[in-house]
PDB file of N, CA and C in Angstrom:
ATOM      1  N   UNK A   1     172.854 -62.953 118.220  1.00  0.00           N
ATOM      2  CA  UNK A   1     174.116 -63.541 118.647  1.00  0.00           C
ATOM      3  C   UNK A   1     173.983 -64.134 120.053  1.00  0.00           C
ATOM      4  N   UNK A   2     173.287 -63.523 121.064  1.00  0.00           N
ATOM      5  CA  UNK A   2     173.142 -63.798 122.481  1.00  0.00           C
ATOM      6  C   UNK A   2     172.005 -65.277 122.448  1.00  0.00           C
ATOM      7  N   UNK A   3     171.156 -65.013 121.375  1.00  0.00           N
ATOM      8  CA  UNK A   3     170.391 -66.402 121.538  1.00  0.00           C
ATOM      9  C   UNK A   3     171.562 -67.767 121.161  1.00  0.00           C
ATOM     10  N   UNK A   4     172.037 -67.573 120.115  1.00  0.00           N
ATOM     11  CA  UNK A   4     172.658 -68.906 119.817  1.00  0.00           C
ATOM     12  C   UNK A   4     173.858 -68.961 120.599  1.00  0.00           C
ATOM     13  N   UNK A   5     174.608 -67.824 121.196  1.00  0.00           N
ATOM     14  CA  UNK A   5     174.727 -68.252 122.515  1.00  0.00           C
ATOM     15  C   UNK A   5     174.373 -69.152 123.479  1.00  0.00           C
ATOM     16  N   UNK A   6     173.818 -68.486 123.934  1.00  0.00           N
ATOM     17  CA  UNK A   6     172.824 -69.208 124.658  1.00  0.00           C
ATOM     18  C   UNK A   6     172.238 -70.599 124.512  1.00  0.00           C
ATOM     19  N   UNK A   7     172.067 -70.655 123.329  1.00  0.00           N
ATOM     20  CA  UNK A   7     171.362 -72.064 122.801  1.00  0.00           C
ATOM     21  C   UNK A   7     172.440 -73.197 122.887  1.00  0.00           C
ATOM     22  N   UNK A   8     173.548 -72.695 122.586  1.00  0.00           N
ATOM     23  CA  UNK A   8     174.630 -73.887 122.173  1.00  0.00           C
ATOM     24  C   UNK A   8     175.389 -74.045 123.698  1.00  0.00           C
ATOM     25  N   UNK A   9     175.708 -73.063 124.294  1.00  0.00           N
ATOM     26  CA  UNK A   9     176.698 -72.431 125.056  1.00  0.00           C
ATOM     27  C   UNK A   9     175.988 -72.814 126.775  1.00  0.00           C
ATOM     28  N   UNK A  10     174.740 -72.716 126.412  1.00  0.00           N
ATOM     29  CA  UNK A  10     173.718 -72.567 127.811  1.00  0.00           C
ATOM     30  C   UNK A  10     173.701 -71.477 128.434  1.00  0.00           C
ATOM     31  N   UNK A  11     173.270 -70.890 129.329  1.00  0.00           N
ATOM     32  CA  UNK A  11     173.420 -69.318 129.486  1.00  0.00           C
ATOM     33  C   UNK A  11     174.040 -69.129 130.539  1.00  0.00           C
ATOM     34  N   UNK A  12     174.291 -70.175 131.769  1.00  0.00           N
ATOM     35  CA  UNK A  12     175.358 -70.047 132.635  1.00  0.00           C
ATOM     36  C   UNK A  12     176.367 -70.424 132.326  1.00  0.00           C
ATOM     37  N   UNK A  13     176.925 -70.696 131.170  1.00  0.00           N
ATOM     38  CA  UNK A  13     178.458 -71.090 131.325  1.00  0.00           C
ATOM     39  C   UNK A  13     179.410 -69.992 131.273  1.00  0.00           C
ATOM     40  N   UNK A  14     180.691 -70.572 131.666  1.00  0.00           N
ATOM     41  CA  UNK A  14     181.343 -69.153 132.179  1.00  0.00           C
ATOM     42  C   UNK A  14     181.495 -68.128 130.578  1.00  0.00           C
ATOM     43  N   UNK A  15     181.635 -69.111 129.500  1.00  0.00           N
ATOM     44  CA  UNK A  15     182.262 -68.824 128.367  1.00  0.00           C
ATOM     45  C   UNK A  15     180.529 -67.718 128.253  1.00  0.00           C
ATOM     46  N   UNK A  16     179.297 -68.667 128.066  1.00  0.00           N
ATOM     47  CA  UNK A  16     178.485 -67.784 127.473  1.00  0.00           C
ATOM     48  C   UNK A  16     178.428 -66.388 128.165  1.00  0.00           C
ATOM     49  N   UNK A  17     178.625 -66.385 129.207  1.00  0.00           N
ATOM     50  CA  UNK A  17     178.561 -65.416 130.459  1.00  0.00           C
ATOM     51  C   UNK A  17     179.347 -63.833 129.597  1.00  0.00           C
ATOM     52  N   UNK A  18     181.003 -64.469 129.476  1.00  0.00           N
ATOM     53  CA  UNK A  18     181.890 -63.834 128.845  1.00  0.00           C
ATOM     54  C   UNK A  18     181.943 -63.118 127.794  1.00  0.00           C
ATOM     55  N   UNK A  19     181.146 -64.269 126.706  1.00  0.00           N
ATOM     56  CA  UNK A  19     180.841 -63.011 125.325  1.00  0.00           C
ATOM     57  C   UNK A  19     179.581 -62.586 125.397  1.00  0.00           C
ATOM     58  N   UNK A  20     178.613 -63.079 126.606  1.00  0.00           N
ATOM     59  CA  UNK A  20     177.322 -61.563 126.305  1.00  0.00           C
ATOM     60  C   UNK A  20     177.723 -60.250 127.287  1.00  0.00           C
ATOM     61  N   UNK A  21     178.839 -60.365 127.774  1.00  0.00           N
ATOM     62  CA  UNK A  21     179.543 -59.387 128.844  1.00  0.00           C
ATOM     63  C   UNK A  21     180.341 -58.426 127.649  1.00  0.00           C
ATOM     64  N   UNK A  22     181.015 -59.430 126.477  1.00  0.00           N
ATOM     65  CA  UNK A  22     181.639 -58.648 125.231  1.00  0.00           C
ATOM     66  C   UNK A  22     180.502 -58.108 124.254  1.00  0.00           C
ATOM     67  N   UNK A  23     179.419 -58.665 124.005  1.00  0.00           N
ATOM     68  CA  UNK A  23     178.337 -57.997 123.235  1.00  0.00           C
ATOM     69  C   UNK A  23     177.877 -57.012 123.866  1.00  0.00           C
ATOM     70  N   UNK A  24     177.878 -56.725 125.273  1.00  0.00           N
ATOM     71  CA  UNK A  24     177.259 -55.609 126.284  1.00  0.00           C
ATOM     72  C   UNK A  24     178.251 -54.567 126.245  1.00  0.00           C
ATOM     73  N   UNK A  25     179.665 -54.970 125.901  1.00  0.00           N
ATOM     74  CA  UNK A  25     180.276 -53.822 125.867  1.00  0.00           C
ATOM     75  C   UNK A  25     180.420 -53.536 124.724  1.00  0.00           C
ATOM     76  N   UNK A  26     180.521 -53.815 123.597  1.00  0.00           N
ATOM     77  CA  UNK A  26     180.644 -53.299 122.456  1.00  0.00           C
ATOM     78  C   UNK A  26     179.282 -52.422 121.970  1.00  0.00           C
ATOM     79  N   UNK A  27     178.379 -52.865 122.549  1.00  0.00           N
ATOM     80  CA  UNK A  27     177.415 -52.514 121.834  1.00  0.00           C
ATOM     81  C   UNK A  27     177.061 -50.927 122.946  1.00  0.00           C
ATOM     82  N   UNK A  28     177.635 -51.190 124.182  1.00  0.00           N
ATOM     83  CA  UNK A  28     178.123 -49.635 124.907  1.00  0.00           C
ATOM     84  C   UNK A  28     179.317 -48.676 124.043  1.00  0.00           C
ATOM     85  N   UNK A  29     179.893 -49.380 123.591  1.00  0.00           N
ATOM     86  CA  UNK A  29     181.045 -48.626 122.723  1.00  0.00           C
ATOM     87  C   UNK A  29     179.899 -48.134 121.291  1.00  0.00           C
ATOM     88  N   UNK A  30     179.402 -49.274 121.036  1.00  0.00           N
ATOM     89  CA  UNK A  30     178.654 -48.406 119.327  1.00  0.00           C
ATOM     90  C   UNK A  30     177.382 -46.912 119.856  1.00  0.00           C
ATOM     91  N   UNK A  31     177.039 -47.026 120.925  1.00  0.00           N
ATOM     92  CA  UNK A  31     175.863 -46.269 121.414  1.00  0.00           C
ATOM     93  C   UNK A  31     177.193 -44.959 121.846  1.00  0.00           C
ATOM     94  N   UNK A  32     178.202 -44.967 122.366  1.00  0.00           N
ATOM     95  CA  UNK A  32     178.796 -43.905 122.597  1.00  0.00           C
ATOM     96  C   UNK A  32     179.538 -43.462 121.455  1.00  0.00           C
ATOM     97  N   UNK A  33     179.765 -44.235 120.423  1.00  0.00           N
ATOM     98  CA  UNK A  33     180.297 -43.693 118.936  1.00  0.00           C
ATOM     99  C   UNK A  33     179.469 -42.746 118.505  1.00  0.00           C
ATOM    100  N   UNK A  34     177.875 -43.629 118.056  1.00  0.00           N
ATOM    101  CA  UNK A  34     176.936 -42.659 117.582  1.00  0.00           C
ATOM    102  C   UNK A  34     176.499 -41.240 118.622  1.00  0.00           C
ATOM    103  N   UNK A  35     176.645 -41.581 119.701  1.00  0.00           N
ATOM    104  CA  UNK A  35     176.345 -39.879 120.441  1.00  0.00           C
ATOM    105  C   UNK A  35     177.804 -38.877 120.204  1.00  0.00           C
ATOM    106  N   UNK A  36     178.967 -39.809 120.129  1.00  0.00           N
ATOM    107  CA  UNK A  36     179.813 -38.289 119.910  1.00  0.00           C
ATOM    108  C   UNK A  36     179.763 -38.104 118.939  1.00  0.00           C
ATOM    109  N   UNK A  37     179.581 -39.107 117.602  1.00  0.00           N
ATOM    110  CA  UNK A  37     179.169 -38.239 116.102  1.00  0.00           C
ATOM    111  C   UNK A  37     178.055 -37.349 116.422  1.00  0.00           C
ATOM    112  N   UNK A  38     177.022 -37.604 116.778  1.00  0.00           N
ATOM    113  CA  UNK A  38     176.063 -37.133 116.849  1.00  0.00           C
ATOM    114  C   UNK A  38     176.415 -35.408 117.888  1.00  0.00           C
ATOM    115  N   UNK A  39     177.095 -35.806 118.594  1.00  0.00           N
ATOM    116  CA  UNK A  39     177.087 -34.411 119.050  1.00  0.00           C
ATOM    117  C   UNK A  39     178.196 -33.395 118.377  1.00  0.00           C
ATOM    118  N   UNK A  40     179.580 -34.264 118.346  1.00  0.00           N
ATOM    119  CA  UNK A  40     180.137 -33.305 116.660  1.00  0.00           C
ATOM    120  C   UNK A  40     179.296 -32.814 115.728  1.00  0.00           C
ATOM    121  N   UNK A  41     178.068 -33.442 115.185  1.00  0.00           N
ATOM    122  CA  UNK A  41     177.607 -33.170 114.091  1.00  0.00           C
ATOM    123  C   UNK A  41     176.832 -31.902 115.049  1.00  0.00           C
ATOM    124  N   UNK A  42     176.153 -31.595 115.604  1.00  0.00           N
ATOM    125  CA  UNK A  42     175.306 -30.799 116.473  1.00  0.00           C
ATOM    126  C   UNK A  42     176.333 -29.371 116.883  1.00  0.00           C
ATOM    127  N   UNK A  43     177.958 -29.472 117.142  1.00  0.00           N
ATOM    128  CA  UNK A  43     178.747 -28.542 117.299  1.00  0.00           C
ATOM    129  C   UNK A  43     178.679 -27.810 116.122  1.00  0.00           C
ATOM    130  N   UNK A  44     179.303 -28.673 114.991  1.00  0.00           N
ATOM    131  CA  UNK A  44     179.353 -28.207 113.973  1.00  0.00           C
ATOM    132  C   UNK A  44     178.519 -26.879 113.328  1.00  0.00           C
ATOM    133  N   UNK A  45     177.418 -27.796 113.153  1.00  0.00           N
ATOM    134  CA  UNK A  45     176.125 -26.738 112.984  1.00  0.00           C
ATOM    135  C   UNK A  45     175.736 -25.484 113.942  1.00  0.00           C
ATOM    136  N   UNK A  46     176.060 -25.344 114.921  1.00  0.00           N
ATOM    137  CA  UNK A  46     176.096 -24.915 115.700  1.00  0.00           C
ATOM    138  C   UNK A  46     176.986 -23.583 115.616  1.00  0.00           C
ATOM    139  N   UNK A  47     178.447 -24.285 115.129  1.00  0.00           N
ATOM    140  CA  UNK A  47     179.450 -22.906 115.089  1.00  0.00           C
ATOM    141  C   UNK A  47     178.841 -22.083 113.530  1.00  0.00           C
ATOM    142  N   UNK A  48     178.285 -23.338 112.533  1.00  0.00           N
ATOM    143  CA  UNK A  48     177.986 -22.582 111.302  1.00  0.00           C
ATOM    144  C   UNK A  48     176.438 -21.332 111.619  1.00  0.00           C
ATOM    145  N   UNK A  49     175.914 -21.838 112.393  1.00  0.00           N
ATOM    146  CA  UNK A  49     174.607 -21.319 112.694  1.00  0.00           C
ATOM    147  C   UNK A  49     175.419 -19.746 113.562  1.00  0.00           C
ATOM    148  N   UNK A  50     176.397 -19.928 113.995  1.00  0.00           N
ATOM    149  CA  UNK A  50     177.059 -18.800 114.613  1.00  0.00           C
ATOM    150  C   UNK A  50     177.976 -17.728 113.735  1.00  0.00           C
ATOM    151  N   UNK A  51     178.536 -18.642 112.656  1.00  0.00           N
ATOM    152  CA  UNK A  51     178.868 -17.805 111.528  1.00  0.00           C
ATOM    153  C   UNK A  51     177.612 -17.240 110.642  1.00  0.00           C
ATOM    154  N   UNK A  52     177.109 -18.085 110.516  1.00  0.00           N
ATOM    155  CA  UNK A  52     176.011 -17.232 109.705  1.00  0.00           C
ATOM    156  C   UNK A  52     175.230 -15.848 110.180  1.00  0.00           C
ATOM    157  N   UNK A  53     175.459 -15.873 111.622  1.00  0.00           N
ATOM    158  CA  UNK A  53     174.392 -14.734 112.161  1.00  0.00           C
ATOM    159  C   UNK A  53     175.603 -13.933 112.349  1.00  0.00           C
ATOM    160  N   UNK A  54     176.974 -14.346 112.641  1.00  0.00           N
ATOM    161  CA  UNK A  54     177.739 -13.144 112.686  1.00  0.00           C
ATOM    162  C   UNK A  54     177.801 -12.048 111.413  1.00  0.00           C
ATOM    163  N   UNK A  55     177.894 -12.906 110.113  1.00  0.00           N
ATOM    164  CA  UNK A  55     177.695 -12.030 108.419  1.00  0.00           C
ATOM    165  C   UNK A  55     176.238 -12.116 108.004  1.00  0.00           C
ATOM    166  N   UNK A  56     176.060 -11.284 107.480  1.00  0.00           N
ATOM    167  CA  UNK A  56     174.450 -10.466 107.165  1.00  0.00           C
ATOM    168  C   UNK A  56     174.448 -11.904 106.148  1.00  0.00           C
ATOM    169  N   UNK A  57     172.901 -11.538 106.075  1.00  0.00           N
ATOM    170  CA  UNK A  57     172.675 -12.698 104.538  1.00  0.00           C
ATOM    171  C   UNK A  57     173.296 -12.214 103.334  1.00  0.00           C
ATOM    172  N   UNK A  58     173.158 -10.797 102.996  1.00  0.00           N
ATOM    173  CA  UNK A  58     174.195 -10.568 101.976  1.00  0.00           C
ATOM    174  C   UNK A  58     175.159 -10.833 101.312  1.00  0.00           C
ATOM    175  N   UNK A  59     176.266 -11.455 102.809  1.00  0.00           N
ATOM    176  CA  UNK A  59     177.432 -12.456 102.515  1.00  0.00           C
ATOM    177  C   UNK A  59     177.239 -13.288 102.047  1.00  0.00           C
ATOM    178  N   UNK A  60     176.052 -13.887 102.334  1.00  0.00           N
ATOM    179  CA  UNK A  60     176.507 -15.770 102.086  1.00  0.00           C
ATOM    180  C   UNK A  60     176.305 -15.877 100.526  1.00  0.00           C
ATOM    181  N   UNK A  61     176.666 -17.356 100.334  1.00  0.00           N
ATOM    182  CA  UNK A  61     176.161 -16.983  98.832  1.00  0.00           C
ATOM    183  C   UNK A  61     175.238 -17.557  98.470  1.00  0.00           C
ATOM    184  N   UNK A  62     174.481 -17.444  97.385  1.00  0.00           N
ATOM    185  CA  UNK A  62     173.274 -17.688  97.187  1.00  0.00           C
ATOM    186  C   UNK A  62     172.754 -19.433  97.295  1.00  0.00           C
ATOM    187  N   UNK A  63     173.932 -20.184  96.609  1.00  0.00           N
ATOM    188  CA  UNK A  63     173.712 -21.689  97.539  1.00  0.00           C
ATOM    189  C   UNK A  63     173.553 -21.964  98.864  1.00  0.00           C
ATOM    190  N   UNK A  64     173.505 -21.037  99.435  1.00  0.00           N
ATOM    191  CA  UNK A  64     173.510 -21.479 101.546  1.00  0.00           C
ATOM    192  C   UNK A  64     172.427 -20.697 101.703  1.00  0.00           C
ATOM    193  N   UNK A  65     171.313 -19.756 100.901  1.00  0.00           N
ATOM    194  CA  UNK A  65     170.594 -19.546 101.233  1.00  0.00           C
ATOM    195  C   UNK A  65     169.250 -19.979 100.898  1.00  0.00           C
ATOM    196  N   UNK A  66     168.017 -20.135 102.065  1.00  0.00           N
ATOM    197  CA  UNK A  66     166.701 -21.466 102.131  1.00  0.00           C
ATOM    198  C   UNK A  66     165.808 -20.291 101.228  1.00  0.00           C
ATOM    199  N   UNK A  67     164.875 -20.640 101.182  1.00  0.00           N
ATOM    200  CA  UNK A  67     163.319 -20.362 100.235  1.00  0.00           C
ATOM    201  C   UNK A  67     163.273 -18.727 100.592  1.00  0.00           C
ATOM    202  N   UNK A  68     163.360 -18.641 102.133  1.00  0.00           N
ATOM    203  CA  UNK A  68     162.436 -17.574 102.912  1.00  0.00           C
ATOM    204  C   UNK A  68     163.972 -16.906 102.587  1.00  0.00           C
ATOM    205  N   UNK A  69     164.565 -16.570 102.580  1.00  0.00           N
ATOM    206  CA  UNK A  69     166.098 -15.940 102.621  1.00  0.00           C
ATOM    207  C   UNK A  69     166.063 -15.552 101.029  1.00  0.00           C
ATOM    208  N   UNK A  70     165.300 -16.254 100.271  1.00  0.00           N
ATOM    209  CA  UNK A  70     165.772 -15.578  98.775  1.00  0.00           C
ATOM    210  C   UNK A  70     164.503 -14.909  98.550  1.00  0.00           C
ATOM    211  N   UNK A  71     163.415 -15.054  98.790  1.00  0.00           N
ATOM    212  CA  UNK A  71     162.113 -14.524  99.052  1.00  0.00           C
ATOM    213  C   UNK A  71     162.419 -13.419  99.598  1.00  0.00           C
ATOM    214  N   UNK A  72     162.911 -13.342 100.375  1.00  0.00           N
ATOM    215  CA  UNK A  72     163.604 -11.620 101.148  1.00  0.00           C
ATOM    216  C   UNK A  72     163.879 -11.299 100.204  1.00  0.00           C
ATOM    217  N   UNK A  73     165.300 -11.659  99.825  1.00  0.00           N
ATOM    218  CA  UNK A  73     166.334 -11.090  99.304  1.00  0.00           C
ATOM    219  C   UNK A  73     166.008 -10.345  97.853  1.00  0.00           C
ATOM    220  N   UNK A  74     165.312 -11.202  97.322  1.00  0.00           N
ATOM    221  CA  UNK A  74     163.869 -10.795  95.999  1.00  0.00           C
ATOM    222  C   UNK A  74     163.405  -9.653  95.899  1.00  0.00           C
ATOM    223  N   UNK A  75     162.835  -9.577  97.382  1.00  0.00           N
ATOM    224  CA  UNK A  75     161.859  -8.199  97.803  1.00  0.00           C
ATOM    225  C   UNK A  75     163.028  -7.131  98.248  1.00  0.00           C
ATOM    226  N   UNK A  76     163.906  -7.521  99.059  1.00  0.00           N
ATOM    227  CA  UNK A  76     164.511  -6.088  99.352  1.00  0.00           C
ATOM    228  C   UNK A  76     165.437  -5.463  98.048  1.00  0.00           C
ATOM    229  N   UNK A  77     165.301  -5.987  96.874  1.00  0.00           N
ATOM    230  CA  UNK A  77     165.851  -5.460  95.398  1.00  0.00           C
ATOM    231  C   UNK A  77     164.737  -4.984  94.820  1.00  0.00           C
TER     232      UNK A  77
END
């Protein structure tokens, strides 16, 4: 977008100036979207990783538990 800007627009004009000033901010707005998903997604897991250690594996049910967790769970029966 900034090249054909540029190309048509020239790169000092006030106008081209203006929308690579709007592509610079939007594209600051998409980089701070993806980090607060990204860090919601990281809470998230986070509180589940905190529920899980608060209830024994016993609780959970057998869909939420990985390879090594049923491999236990195998052996301690």
């Amino acid at each position: 977008m900034e090249y054909v800007t540029n190309h048509f627009l020239g790169g000092d004009s006030p106008l081209a100036m203006a929308l690579s000033s709007l592509l610079e901010a939007r594209r600051h707005v998409r980089i701070q979207e993806q980090l607060d998903s990204d860090a919601k997604k990281g809470q998230e897991l986070e509180e589940k990783l905190i529920e899980n250690e608060r209830k024994g594996w016993w609780d959970a049910s057998i869909e939420e538990l990985n390879l090594l967790k049923l491999i236990e769970l195998e052996n301690k029966f």
